[in-house]
Each structure stands twice: as C-alpha cells, then as structure tokens.
PDB file of N, CA and C in Angstrom:
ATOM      1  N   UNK A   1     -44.983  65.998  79.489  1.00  0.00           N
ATOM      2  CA  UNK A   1     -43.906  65.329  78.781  1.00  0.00           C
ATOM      3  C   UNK A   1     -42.726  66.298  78.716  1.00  0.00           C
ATOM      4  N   UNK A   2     -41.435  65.402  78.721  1.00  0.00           N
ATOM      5  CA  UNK A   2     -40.376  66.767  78.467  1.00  0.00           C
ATOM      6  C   UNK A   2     -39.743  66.523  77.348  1.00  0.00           C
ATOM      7  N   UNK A   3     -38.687  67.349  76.900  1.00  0.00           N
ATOM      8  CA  UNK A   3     -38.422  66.945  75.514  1.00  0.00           C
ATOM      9  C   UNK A   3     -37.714  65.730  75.177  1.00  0.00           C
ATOM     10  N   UNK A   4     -37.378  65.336  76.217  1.00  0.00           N
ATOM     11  CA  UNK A   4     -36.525  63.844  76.145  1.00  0.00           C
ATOM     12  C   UNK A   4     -38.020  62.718  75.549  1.00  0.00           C
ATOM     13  N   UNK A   5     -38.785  62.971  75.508  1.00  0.00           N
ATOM     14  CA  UNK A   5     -39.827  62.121  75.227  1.00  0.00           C
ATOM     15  C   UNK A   5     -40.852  63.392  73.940  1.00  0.00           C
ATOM     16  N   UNK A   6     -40.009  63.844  73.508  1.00  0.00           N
ATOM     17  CA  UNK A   6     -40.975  64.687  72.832  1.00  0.00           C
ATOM     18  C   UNK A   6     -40.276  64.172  71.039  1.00  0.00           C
ATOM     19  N   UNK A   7     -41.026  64.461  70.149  1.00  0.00           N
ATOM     20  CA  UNK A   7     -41.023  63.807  68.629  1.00  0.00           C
ATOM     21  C   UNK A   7     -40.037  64.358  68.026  1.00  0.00           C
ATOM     22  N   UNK A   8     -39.229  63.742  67.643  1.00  0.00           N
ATOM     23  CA  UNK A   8     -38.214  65.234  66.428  1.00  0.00           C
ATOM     24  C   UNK A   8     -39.258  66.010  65.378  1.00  0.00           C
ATOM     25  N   UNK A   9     -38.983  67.014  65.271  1.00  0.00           N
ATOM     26  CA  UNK A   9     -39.394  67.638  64.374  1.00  0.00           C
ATOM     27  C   UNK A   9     -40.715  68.149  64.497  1.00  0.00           C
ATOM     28  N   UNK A  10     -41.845  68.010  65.623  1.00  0.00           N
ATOM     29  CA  UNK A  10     -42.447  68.664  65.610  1.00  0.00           C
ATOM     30  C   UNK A  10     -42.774  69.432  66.695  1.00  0.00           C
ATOM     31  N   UNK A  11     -43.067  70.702  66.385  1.00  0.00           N
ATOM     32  CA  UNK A  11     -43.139  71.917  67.271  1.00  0.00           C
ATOM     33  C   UNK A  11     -43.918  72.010  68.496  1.00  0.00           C
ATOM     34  N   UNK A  12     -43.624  72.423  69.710  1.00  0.00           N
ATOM     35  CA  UNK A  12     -44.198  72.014  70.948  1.00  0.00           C
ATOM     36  C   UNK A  12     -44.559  73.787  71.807  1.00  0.00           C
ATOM     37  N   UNK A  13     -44.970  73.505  72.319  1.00  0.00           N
ATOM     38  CA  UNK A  13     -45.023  74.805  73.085  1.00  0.00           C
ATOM     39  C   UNK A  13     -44.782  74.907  74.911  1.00  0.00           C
ATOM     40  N   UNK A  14     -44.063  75.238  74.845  1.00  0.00           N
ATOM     41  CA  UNK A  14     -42.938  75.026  76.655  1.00  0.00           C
ATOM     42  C   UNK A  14     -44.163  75.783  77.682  1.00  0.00           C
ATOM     43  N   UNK A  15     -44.133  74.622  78.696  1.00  0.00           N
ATOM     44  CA  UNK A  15     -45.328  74.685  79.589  1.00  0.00           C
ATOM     45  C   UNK A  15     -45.324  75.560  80.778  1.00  0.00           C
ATOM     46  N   UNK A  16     -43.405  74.749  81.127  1.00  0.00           N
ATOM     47  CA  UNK A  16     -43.034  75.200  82.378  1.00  0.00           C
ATOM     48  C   UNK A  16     -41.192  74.670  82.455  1.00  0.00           C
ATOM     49  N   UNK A  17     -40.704  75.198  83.273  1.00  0.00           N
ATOM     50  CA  UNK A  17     -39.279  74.709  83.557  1.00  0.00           C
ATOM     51  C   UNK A  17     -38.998  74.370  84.904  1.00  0.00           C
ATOM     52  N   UNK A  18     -38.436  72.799  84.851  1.00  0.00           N
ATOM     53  CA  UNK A  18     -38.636  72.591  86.574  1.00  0.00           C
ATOM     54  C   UNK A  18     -37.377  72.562  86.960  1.00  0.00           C
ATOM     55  N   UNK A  19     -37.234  73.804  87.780  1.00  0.00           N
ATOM     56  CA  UNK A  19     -35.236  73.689  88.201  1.00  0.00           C
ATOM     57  C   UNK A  19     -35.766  74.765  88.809  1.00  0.00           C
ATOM     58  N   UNK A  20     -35.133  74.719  90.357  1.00  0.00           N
ATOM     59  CA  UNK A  20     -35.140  75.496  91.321  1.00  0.00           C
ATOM     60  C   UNK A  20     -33.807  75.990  91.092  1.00  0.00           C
ATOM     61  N   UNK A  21     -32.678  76.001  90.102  1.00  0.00           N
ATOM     62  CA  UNK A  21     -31.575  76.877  90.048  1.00  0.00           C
ATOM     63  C   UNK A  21     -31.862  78.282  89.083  1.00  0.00           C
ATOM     64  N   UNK A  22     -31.600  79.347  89.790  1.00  0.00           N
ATOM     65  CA  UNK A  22     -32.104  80.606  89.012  1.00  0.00           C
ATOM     66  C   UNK A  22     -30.845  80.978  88.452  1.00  0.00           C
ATOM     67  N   UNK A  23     -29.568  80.672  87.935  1.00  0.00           N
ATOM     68  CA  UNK A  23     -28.832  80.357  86.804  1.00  0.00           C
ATOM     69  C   UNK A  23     -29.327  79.718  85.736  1.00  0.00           C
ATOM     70  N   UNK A  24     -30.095  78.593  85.815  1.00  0.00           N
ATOM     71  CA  UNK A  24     -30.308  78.023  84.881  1.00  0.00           C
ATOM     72  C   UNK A  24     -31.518  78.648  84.239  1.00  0.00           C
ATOM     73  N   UNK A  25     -32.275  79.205  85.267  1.00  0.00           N
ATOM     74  CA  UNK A  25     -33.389  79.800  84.497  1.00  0.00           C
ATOM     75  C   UNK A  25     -33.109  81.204  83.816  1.00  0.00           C
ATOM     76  N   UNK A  26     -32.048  81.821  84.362  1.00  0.00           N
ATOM     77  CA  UNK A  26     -31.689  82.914  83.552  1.00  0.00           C
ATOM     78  C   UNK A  26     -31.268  82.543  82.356  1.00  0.00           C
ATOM     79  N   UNK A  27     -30.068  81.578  82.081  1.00  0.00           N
ATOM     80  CA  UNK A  27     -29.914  81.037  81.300  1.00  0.00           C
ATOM     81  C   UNK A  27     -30.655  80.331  79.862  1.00  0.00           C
ATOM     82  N   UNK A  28     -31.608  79.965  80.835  1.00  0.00           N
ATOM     83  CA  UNK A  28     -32.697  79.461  79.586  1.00  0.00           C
ATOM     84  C   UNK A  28     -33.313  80.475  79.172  1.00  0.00           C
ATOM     85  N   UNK A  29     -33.935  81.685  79.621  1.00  0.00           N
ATOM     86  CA  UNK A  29     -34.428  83.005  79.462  1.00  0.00           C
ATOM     87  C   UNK A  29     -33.845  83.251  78.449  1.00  0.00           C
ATOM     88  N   UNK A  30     -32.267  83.427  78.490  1.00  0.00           N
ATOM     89  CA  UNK A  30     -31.472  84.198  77.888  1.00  0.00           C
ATOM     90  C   UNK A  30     -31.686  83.674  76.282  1.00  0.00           C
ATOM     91  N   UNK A  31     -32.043  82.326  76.161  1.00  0.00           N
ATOM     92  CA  UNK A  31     -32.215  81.527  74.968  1.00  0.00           C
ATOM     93  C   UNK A  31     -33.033  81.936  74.434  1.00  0.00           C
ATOM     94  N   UNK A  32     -34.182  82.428  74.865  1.00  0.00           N
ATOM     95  CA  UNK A  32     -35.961  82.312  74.831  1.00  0.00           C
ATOM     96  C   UNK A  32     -36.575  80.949  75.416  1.00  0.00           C
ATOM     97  N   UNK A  33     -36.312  80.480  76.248  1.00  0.00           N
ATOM     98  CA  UNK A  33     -36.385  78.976  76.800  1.00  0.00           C
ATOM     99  C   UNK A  33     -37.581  79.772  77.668  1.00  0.00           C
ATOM    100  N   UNK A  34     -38.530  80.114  77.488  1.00  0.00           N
ATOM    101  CA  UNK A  34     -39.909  80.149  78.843  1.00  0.00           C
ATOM    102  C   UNK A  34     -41.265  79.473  78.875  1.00  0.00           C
ATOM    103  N   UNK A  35     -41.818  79.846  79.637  1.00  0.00           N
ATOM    104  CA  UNK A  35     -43.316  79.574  79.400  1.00  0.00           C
ATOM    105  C   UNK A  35     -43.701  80.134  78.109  1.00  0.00           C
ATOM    106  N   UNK A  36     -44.840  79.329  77.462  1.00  0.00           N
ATOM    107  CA  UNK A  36     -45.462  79.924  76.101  1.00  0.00           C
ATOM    108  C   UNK A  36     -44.745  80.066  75.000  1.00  0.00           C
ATOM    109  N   UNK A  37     -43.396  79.725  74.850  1.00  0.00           N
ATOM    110  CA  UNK A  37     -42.668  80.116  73.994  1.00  0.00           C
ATOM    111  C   UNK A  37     -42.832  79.004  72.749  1.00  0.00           C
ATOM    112  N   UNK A  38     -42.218  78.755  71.660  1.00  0.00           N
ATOM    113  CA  UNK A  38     -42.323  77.121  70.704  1.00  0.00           C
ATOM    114  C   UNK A  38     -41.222  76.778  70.698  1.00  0.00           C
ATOM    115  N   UNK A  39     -41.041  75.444  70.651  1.00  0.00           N
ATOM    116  CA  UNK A  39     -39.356  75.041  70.971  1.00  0.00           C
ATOM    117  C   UNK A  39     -39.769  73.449  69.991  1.00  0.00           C
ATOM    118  N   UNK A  40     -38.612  73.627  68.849  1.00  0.00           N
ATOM    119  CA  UNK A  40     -39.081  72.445  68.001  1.00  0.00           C
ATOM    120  C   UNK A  40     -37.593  71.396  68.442  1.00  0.00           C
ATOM    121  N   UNK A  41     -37.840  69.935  68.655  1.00  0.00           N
ATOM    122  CA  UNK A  41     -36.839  68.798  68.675  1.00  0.00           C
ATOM    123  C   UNK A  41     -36.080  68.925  67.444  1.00  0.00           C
ATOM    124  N   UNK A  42     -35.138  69.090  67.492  1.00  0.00           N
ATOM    125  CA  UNK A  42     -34.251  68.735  66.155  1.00  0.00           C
ATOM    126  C   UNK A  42     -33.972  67.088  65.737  1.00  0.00           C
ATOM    127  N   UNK A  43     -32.859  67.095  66.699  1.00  0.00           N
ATOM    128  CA  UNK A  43     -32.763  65.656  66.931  1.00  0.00           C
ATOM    129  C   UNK A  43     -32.560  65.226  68.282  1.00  0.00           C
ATOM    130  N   UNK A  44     -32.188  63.956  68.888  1.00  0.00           N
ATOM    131  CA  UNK A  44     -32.159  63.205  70.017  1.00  0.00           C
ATOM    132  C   UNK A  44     -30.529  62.842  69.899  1.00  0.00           C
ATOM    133  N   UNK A  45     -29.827  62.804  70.782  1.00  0.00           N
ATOM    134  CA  UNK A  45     -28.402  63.001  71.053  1.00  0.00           C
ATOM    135  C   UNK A  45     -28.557  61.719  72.004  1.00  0.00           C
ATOM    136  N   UNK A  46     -27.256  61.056  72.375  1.00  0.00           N
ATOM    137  CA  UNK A  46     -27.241  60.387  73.500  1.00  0.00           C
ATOM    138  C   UNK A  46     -26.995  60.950  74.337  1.00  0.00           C
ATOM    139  N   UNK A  47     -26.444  62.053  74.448  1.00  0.00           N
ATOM    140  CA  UNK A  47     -26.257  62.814  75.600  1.00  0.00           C
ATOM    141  C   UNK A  47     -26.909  64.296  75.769  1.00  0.00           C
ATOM    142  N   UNK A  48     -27.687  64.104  75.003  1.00  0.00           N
ATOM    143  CA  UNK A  48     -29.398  65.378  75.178  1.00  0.00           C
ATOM    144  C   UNK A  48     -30.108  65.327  73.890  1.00  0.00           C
ATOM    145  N   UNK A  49     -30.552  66.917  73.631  1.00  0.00           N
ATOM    146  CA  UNK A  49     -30.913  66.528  72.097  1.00  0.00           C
ATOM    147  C   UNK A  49     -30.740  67.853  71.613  1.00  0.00           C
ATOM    148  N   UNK A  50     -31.070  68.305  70.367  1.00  0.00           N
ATOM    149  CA  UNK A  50     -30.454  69.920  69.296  1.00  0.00           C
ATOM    150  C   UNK A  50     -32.292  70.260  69.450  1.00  0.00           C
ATOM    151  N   UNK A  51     -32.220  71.616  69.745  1.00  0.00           N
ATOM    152  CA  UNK A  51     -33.577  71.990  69.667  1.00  0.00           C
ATOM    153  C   UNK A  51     -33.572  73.332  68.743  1.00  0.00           C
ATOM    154  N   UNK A  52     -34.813  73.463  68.287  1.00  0.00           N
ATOM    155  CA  UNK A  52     -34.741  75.058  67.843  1.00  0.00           C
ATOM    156  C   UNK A  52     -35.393  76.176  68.583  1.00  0.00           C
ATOM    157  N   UNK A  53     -35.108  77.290  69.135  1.00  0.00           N
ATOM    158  CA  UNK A  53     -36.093  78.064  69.802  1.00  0.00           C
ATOM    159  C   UNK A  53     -35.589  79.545  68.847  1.00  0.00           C
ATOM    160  N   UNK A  54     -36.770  80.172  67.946  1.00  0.00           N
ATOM    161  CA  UNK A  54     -36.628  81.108  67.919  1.00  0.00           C
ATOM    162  C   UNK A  54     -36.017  80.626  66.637  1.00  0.00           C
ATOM    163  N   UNK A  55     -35.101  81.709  66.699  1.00  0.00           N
ATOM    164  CA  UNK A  55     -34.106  81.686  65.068  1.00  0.00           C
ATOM    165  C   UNK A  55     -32.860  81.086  65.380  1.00  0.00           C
ATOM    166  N   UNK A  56     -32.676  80.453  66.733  1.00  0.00           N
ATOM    167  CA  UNK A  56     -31.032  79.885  67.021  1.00  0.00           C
ATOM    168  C   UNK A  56     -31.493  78.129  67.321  1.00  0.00           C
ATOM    169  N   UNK A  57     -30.549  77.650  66.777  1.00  0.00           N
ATOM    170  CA  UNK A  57     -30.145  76.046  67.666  1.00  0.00           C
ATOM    171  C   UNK A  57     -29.023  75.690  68.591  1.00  0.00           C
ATOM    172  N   UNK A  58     -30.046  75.025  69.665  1.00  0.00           N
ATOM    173  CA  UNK A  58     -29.061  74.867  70.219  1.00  0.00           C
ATOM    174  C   UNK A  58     -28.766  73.197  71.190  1.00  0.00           C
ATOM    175  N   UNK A  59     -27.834  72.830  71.209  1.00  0.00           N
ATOM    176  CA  UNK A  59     -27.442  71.499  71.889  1.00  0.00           C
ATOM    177  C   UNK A  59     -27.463  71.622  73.312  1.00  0.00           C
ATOM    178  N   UNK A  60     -28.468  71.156  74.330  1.00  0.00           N
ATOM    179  CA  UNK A  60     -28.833  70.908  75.522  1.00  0.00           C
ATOM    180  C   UNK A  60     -28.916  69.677  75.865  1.00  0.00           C
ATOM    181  N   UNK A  61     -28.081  69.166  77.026  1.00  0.00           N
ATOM    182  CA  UNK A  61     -27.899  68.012  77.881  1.00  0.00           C
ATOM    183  C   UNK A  61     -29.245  67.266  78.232  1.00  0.00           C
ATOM    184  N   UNK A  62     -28.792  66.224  78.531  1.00  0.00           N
ATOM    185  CA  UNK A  62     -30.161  65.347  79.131  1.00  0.00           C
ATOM    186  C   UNK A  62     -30.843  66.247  80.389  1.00  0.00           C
ATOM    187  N   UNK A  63     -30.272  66.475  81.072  1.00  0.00           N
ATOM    188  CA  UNK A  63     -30.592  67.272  82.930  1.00  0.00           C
ATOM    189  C   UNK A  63     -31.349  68.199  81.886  1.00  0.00           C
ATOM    190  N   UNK A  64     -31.014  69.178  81.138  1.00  0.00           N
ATOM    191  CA  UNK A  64     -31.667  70.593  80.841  1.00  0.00           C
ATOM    192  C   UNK A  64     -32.953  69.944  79.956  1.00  0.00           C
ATOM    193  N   UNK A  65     -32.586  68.910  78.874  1.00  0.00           N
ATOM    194  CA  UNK A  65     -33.986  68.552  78.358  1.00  0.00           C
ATOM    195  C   UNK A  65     -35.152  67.806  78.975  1.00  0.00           C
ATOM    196  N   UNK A  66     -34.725  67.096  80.040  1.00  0.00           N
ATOM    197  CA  UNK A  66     -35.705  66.510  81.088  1.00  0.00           C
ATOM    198  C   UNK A  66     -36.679  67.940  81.972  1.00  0.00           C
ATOM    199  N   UNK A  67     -36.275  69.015  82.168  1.00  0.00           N
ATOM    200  CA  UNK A  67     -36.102  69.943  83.016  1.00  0.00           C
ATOM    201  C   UNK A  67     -37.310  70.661  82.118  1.00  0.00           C
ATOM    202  N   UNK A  68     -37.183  70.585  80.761  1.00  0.00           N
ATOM    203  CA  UNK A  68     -37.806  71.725  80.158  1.00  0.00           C
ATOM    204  C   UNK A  68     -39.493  70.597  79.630  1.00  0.00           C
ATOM    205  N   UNK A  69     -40.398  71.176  80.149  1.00  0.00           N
ATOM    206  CA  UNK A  69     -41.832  70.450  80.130  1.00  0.00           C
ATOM    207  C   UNK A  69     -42.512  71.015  78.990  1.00  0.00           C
ATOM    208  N   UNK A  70     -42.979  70.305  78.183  1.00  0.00           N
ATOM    209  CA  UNK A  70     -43.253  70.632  77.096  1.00  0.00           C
ATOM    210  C   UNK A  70     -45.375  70.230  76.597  1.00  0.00           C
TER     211      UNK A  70
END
C-alpha cells in the first residue's frame, strides 16, 4: 500500500521507495524518508497529503506519496 491509501493518523513503517530518480531519493533521505523508518499520515490533501517523519512535517505531492510504499 502507499500512503495515498494509507489511514490518517496512524503510524506506518516505510517498506521501500519506488523511483528510479536518485534526486528524489536523496531527497527523501534527506527527510528521513527510507526503508524501516515510521512515517505517520497527517492528513490527505487533494493534491498529496502532510505526513510526519521524525520530528518535522511535511507536505508531499501525489507522485511522491504514491512512490513511498508503506
């Protein structure tokens, strides 16, 4: 499941990230966006959704929340 289909509010643990762009994966790195990490739904956006990873929130697009497997 990815987070576009994942529950608000409860805490998930990130499986894998499917994007063959290694910008984006640095990028998500840079967040704490990896394997094993916990990444909780905030809310659902029409145009992505607010997640929490770590001690920051942050607003990610549909493409990046489809991308991130949960």
């Amino acid at each position: 499941m990815n987070l576009r289909q994942a529950e608000e509010g409860k805490e998930y643990i990130i499986r894998q990230i499917e994007t063959d762009d290694e910008e984006l994966n640095a990028f998500l790195f840079s967040l704490g966006c990896y394997s094993g990490e916990a990444i909780t739904v905030i809310a659902h956006r029409k145009s992505g959704c607010t997640v929490s990873i770590k001690d920051g929130r942050y607003n990610i697009d549909s493409f990046l929340a489809e991308a991130i497997i949960v």
